[in-house]
Protein backbone atom coordinates (compact mmCIF):
# COMPACT_ATOMS: atom_id res chain seq x y z
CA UNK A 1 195.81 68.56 -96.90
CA UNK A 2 195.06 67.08 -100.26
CA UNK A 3 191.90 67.58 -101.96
CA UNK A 4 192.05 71.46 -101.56
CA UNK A 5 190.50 71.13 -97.38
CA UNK A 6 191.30 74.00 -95.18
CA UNK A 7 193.78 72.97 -92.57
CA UNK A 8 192.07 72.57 -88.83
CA UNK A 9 192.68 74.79 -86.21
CA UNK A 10 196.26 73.72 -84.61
CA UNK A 11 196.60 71.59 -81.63
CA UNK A 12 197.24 67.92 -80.93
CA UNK A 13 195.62 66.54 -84.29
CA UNK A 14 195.03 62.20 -84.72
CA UNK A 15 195.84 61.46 -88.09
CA UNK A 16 194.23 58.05 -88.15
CA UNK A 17 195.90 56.07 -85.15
CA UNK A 18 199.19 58.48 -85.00
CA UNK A 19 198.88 61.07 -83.09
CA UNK A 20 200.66 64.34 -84.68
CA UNK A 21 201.64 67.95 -83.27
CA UNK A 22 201.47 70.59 -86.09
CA UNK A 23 202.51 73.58 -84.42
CA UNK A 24 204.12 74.53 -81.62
CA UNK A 25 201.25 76.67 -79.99
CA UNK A 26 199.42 76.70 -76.93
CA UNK A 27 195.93 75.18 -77.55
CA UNK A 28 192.87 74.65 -74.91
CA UNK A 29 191.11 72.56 -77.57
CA UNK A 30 191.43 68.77 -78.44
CA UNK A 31 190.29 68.08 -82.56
CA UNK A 32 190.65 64.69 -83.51
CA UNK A 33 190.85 64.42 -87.37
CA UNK A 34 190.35 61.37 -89.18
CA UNK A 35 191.74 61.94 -92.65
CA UNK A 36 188.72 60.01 -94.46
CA UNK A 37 188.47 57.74 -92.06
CA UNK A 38 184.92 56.08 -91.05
CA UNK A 39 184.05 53.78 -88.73
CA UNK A 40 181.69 51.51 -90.35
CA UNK A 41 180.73 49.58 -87.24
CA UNK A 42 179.66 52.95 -85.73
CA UNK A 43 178.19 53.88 -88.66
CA UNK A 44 175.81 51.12 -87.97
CA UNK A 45 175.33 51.23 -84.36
CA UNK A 46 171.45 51.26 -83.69
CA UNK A 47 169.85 54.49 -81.64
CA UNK A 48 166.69 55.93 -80.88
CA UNK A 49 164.81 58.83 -82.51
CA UNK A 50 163.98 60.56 -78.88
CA UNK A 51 160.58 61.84 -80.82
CA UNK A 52 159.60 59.25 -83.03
CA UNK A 53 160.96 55.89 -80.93
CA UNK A 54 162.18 54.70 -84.35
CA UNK A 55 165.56 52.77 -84.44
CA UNK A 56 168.17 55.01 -86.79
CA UNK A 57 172.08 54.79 -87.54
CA UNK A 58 174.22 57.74 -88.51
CA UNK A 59 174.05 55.16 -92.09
CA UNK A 60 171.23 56.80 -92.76
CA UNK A 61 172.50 60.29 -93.27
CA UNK A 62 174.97 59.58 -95.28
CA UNK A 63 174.91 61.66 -98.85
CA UNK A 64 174.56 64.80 -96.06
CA UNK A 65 177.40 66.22 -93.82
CA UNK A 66 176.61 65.66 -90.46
CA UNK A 67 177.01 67.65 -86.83
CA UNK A 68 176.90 64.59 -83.90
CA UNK A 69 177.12 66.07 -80.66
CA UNK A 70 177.02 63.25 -77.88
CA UNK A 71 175.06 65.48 -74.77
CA UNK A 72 173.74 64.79 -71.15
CA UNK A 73 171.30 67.13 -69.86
CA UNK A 74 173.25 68.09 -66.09
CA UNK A 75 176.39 69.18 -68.00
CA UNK A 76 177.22 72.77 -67.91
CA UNK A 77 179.69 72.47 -70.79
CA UNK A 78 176.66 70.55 -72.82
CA UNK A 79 173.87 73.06 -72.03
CA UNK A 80 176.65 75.49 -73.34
CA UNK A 81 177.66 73.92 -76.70
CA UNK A 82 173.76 72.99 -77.65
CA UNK A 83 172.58 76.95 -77.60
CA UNK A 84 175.92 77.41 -79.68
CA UNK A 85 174.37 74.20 -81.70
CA UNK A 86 170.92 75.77 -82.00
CA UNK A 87 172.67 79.63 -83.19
CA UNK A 88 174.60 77.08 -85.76
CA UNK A 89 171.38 74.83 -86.92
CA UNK A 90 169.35 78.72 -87.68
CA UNK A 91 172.21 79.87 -89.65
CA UNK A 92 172.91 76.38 -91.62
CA UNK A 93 169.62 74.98 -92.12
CA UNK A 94 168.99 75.51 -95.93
CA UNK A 95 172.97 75.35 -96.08
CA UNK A 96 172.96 71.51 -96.82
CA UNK A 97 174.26 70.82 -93.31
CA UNK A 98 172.37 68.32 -90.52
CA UNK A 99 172.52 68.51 -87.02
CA UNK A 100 171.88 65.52 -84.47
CA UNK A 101 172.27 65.60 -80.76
CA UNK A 102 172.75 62.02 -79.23
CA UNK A 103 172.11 61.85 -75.81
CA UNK A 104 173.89 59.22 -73.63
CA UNK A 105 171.64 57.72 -70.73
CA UNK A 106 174.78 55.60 -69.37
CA UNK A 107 176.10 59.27 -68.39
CA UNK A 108 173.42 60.49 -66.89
CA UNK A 109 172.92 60.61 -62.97
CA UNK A 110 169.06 60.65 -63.26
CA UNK A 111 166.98 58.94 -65.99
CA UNK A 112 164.20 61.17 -66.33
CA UNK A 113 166.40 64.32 -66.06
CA UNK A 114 166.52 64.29 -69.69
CA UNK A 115 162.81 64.59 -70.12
CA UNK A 116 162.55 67.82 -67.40
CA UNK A 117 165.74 69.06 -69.55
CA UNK A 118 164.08 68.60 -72.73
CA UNK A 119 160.78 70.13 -71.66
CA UNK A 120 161.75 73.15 -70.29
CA UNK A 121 164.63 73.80 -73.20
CA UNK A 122 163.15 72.50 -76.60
CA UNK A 123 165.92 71.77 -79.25
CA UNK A 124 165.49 72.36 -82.91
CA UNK A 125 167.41 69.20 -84.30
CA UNK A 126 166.66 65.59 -84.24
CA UNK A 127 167.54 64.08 -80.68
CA UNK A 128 168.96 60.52 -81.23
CA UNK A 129 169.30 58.14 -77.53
CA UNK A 130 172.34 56.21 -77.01
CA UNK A 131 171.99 52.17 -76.36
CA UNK A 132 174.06 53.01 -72.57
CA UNK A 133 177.04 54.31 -74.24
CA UNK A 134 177.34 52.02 -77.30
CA UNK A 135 177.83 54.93 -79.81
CA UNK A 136 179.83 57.25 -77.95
CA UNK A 137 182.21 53.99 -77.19
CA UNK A 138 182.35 53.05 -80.71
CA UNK A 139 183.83 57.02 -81.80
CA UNK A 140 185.86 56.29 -78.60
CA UNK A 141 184.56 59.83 -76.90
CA UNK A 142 186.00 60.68 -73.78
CA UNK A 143 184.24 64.11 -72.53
CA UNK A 144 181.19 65.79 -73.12
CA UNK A 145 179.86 67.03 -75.28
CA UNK A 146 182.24 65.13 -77.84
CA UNK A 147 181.42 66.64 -81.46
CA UNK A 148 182.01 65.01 -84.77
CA UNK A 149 182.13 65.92 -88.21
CA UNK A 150 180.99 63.30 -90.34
CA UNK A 151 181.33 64.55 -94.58
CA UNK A 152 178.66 63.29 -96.94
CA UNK A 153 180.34 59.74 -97.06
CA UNK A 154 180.07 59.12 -93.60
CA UNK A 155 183.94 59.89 -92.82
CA UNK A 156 184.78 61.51 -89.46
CA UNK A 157 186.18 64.91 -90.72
CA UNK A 158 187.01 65.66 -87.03
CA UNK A 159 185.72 64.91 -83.73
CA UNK A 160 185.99 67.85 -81.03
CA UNK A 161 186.10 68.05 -77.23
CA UNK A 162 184.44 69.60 -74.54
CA UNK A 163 185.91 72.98 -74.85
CA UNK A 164 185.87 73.23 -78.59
CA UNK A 165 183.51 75.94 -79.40
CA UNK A 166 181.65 76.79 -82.83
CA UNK A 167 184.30 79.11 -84.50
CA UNK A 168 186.81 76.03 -84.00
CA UNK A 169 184.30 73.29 -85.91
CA UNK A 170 183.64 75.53 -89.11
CA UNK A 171 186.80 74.63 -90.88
CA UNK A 172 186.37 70.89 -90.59
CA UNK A 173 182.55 71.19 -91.20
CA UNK A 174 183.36 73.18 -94.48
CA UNK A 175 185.62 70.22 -95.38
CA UNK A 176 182.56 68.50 -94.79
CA UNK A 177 180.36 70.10 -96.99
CA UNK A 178 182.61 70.26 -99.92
């Protein structure tokens, strides 16, 4: 990769719309990775500070890389990946690196579930709602949790499936950070 990035982690990568193999092995993960590509509609897609009820886009962490994790509270994989989050946001804090979990009503079975989640398992970072699904749409996220990488500029570094786990995401989010 120019600009002296660490390659990814190999699998089935998206290089903008082509999709490209780069190796041959076997790989249970799915990394999208958007060679400084950002999606300035998204970017600018209006959701909800859970705490605050203040309207924010991801626009307004740019000059900051960026951990977006798109959640629902009855998912086993998502209850999972946001304790792996939380290990992540301890170690990173002071690092220069932000963390925010959106969660996506349109997925969940039960309105309030996210409320009983959120009460009985506080969560260190900021908690941003989805409009429905408007957000998770507009980064075209299939599974949850869906992960993305965004570098200070707001570019997608990668975006990572449901099965991706920490150790996969540090390459792209020191990328990121550079």
């Amino acid at each position: 990769m120019a600009g002296g990035k660490r390659p990814l982690p190999c699998g089935d990568f998206q290089w903008r719309n082509n999709s490209k193999k780069i190796c041959d092995e076997q790989c249970d993960i799915d990394v999208f990775v958007f060679e400084g590509g950002v999606n300035v509609n998204a970017l600018q897609i209006p959701v909800t500070d859970m705490a605050s009820q203040e309207r924010k886009t991801l626009e307004d962490f740019k000059g900051e890389a960026l951990i977006v994790t798109f959640w629902v509270s009855w998912c086993p994989d998502c209850r999972r990946d946001l304790e792996q989050k939380r290990m992540l946001h301890e170690a990173m804090t002071d690092k220069g690196l932000n963390m925010v979990m959106v969660h996506v009503p349109a997925r969940e079975a039960d309105p309030e579930a996210v409320h009983t989640f959120l009460h009985e398992h506080p969560l260190p970072f900021q908690l941003l709602e989805d409009n429905g699904r408007e957000l998770f749409d507009a980064y075209e996220c299939q599974t949850l949790p869906t992960t993305l990488v965004l570098n200070k500029r707001g570019e997608t570094e990668a975006k990572f499936r449901d099965k991706a786990s920490i150790q996969d995401m540090m390459p792209a989010v020191a990328n990121a950070m550079m």
